[in-house]
C-alpha atoms as a PDB file:
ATOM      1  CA  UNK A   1     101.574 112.295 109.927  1.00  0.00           C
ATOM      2  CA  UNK A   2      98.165 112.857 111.582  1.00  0.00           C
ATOM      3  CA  UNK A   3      95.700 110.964 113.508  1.00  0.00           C
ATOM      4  CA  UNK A   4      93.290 110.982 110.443  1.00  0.00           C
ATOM      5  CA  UNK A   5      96.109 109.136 108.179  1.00  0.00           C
ATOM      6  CA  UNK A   6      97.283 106.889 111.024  1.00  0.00           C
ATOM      7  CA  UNK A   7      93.132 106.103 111.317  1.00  0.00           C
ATOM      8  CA  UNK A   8      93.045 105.537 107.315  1.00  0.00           C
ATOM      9  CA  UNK A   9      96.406 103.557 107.351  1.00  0.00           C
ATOM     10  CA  UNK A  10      95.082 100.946 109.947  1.00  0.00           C
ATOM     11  CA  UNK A  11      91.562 100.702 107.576  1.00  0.00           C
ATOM     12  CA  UNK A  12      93.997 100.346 104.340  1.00  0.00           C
ATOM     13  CA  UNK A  13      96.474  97.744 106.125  1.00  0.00           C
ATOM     14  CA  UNK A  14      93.607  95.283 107.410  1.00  0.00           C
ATOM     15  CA  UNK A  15      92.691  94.724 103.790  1.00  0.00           C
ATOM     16  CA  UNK A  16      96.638  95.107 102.172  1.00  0.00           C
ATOM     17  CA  UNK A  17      98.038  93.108 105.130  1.00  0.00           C
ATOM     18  CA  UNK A  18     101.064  90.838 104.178  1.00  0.00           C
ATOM     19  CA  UNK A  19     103.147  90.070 101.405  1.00  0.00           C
ATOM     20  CA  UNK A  20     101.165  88.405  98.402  1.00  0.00           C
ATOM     21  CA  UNK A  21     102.663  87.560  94.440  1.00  0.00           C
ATOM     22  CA  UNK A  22      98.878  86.110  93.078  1.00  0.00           C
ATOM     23  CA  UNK A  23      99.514  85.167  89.673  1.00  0.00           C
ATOM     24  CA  UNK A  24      96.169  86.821  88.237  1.00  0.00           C
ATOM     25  CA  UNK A  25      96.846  89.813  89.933  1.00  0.00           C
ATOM     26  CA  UNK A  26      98.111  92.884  87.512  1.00  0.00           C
ATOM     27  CA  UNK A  27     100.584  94.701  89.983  1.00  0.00           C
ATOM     28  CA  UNK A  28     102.369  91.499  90.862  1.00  0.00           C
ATOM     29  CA  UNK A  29     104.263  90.999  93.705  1.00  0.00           C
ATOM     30  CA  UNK A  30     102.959  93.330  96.712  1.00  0.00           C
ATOM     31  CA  UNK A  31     103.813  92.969 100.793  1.00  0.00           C
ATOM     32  CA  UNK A  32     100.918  95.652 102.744  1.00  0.00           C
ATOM     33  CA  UNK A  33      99.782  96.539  98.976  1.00  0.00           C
ATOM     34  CA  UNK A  34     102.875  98.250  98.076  1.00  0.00           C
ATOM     35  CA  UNK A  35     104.252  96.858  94.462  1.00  0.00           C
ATOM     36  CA  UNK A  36     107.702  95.782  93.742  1.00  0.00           C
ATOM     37  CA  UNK A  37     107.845  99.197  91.068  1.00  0.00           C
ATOM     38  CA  UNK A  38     106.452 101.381  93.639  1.00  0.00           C
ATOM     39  CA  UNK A  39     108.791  99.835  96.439  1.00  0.00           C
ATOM     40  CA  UNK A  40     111.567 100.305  93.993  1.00  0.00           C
ATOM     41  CA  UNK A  41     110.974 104.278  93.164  1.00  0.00           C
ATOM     42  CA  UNK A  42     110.770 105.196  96.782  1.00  0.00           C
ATOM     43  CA  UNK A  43     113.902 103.385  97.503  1.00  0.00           C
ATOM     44  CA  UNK A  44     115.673 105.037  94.134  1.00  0.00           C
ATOM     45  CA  UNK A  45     114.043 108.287  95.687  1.00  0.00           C
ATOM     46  CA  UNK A  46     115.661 107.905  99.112  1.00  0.00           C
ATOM     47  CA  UNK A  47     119.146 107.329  97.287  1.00  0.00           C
ATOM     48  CA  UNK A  48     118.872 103.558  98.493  1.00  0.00           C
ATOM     49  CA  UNK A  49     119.630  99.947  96.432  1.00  0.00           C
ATOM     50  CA  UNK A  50     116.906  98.014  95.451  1.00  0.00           C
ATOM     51  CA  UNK A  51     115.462  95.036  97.645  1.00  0.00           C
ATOM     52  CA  UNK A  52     113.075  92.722  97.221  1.00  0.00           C
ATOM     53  CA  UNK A  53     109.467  94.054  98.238  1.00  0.00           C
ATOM     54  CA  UNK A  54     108.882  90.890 100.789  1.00  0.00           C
ATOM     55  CA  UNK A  55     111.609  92.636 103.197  1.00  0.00           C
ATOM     56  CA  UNK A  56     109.168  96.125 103.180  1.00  0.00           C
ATOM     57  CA  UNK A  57     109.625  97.905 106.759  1.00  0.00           C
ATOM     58  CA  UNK A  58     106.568  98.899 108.349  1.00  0.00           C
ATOM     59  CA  UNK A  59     107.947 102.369 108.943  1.00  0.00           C
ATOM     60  CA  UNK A  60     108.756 102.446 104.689  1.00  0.00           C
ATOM     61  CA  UNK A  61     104.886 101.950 104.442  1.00  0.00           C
ATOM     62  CA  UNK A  62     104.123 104.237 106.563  1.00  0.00           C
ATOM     63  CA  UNK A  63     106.022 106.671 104.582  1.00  0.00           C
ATOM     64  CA  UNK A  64     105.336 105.284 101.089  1.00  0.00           C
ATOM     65  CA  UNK A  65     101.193 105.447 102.002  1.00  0.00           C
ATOM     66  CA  UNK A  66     101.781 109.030 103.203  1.00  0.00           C
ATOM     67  CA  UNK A  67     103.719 110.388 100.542  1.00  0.00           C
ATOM     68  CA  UNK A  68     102.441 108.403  97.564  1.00  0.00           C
ATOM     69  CA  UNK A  69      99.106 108.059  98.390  1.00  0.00           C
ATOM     70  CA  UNK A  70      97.632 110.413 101.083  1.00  0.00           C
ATOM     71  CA  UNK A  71      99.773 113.369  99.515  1.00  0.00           C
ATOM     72  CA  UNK A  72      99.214 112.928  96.491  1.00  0.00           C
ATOM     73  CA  UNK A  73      95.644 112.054  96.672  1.00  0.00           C
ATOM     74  CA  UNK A  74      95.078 115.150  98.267  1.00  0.00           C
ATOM     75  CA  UNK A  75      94.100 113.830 101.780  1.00  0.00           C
ATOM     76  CA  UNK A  76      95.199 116.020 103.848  1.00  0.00           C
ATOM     77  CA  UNK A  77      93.081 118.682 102.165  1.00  0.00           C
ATOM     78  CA  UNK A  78      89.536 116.734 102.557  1.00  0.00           C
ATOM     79  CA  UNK A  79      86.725 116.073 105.165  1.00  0.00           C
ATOM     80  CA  UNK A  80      87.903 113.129 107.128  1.00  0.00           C
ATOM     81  CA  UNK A  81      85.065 110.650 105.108  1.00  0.00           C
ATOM     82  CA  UNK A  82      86.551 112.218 101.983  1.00  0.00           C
ATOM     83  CA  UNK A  83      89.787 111.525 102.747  1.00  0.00           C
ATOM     84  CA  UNK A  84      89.675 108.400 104.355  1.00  0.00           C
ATOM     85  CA  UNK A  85      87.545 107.707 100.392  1.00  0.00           C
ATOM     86  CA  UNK A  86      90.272 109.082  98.588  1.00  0.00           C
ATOM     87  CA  UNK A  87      93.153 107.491 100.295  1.00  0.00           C
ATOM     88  CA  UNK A  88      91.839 104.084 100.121  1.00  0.00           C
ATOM     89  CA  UNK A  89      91.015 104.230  96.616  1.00  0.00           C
ATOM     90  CA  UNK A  90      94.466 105.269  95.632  1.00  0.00           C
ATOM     91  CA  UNK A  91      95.899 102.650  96.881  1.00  0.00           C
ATOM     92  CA  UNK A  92      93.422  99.697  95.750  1.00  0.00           C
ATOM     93  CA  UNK A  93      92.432 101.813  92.116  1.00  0.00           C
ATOM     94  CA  UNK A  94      95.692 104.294  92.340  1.00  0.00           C
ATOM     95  CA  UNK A  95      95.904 107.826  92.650  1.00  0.00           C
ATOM     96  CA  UNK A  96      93.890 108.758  89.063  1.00  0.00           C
ATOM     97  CA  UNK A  97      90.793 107.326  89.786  1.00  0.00           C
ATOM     98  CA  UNK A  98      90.249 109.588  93.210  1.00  0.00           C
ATOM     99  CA  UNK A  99      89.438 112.459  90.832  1.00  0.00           C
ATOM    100  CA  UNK A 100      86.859 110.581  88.592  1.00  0.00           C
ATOM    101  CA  UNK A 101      84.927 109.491  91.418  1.00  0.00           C
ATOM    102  CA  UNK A 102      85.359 112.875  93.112  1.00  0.00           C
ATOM    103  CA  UNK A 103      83.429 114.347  90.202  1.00  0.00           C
ATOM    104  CA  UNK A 104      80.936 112.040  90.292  1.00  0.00           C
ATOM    105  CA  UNK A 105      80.567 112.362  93.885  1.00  0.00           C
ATOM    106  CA  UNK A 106      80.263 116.578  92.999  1.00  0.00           C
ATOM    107  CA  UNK A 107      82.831 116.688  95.499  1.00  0.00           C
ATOM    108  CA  UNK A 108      80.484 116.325  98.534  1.00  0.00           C
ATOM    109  CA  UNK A 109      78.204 113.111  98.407  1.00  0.00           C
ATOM    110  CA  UNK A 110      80.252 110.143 100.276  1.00  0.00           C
ATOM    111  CA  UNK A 111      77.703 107.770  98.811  1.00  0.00           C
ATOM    112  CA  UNK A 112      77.900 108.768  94.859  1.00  0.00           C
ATOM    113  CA  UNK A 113      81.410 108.266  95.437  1.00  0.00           C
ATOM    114  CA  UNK A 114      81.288 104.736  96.679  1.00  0.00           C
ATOM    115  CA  UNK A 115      78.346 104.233  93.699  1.00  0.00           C
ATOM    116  CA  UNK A 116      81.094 105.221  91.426  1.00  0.00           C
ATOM    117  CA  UNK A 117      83.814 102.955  93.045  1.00  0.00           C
ATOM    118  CA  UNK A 118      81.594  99.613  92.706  1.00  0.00           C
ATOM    119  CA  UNK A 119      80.609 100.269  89.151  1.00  0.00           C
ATOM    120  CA  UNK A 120      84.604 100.398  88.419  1.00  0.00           C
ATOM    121  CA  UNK A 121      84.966  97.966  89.753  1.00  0.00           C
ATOM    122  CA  UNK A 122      82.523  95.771  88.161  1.00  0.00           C
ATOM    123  CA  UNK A 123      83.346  97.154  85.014  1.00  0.00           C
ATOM    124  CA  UNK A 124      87.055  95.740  86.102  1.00  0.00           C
ATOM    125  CA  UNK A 125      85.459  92.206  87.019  1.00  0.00           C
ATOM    126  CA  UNK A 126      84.568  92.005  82.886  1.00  0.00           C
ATOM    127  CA  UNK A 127      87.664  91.617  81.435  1.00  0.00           C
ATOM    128  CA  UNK A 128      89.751  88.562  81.748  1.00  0.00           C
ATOM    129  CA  UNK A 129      90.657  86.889  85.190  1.00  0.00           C
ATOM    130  CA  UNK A 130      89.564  89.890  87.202  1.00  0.00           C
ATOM    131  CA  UNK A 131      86.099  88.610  88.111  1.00  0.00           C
ATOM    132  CA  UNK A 132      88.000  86.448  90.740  1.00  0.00           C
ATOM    133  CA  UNK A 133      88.523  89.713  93.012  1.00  0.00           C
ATOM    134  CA  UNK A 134      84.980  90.583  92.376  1.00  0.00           C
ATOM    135  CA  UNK A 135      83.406  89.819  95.840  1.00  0.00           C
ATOM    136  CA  UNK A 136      87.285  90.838  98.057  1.00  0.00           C
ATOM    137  CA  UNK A 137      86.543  94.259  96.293  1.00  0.00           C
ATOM    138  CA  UNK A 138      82.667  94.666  97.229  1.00  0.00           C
ATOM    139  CA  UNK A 139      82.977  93.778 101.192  1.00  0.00           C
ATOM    140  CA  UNK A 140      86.307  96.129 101.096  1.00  0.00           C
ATOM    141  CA  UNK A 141      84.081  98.682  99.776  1.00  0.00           C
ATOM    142  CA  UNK A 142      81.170  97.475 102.270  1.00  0.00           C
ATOM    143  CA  UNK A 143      83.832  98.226 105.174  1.00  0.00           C
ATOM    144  CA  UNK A 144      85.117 101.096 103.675  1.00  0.00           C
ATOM    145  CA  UNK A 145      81.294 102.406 103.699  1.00  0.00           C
ATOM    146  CA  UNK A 146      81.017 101.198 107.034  1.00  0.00           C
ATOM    147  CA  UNK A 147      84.014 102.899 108.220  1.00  0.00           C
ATOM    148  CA  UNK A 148      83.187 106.485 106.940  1.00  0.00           C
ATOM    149  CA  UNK A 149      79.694 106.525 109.097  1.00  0.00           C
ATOM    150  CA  UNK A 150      82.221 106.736 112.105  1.00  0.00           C
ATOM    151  CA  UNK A 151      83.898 109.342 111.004  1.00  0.00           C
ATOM    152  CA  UNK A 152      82.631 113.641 111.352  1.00  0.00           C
END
């Protein structure tokens, strides 16, 4: 694990800190954003029994976030604003949606990217209970856009 991921994994775990089970919330119960399912198939991939998500190690996130996310996001292959873009939204949005705003970002405008990221999430805020998250979302992705100005 680099110093780019560790960077993006402290960003990530200020807004994903603690364990949380918010009855509006879709993925249920999470502890550092990680969800019970997702907890569950890296434990089932590591040949271990299944525990309750509150009792998440900091070194299993670590390793979750780097294979689940930053891997499979693609990371490790982009700019350090892309990736620190791309690894962020996989975990809030999950790994599918780094694509769609990749493309709409052309692959090399940081800002399009975030454009894309707030309309989703709007769009999101429209159905049902999810309007509640609304405003967490926008100054995540106001720090987020914050964030990436630091970075080469």
């Amino acid at each position: 694990m680099n110093d780019l991921f560790k960077t993006a994994l402290q960003f990530v775990l200020k807004w994903e800190g603690g364990y949380v089970n918010n009855e509006n919330d879709k993925g249920g119960a999470t502890n550092y954003g990680i969800t019970q399912n997702t907890y569950n198939g890296w434990l089932s991939s590591q040949g271990l029994p299944y525990k309750d998500v509150r009792y998440l190690t900091r070194e299993e996130v670590e390793k979750i976030y780097y294979k689940n996310y930053w891997l499979k996001a693609g990371c490790e292959k982009m700019s350090p604003k892309f990736a620190l873009l791309a690894f962020d939204t996989a975990v809030n949005m999950g790994v599918s949606r780094v694509n769609q705003f990749m493309k709409a970002a052309q692959w090399k405008y940081p800002e399009k990217f975030i454009a894309a990221r707030r309309a989703k999430y709007e769009e999101f805020a429209q159905y049902g209970n999810q309007k509640i998250f609304l405003q967490g979302w926008l100054n995540r992705l106001k720090a987020l856009e914050n964030e990436i100005k630091n970075l080469g």
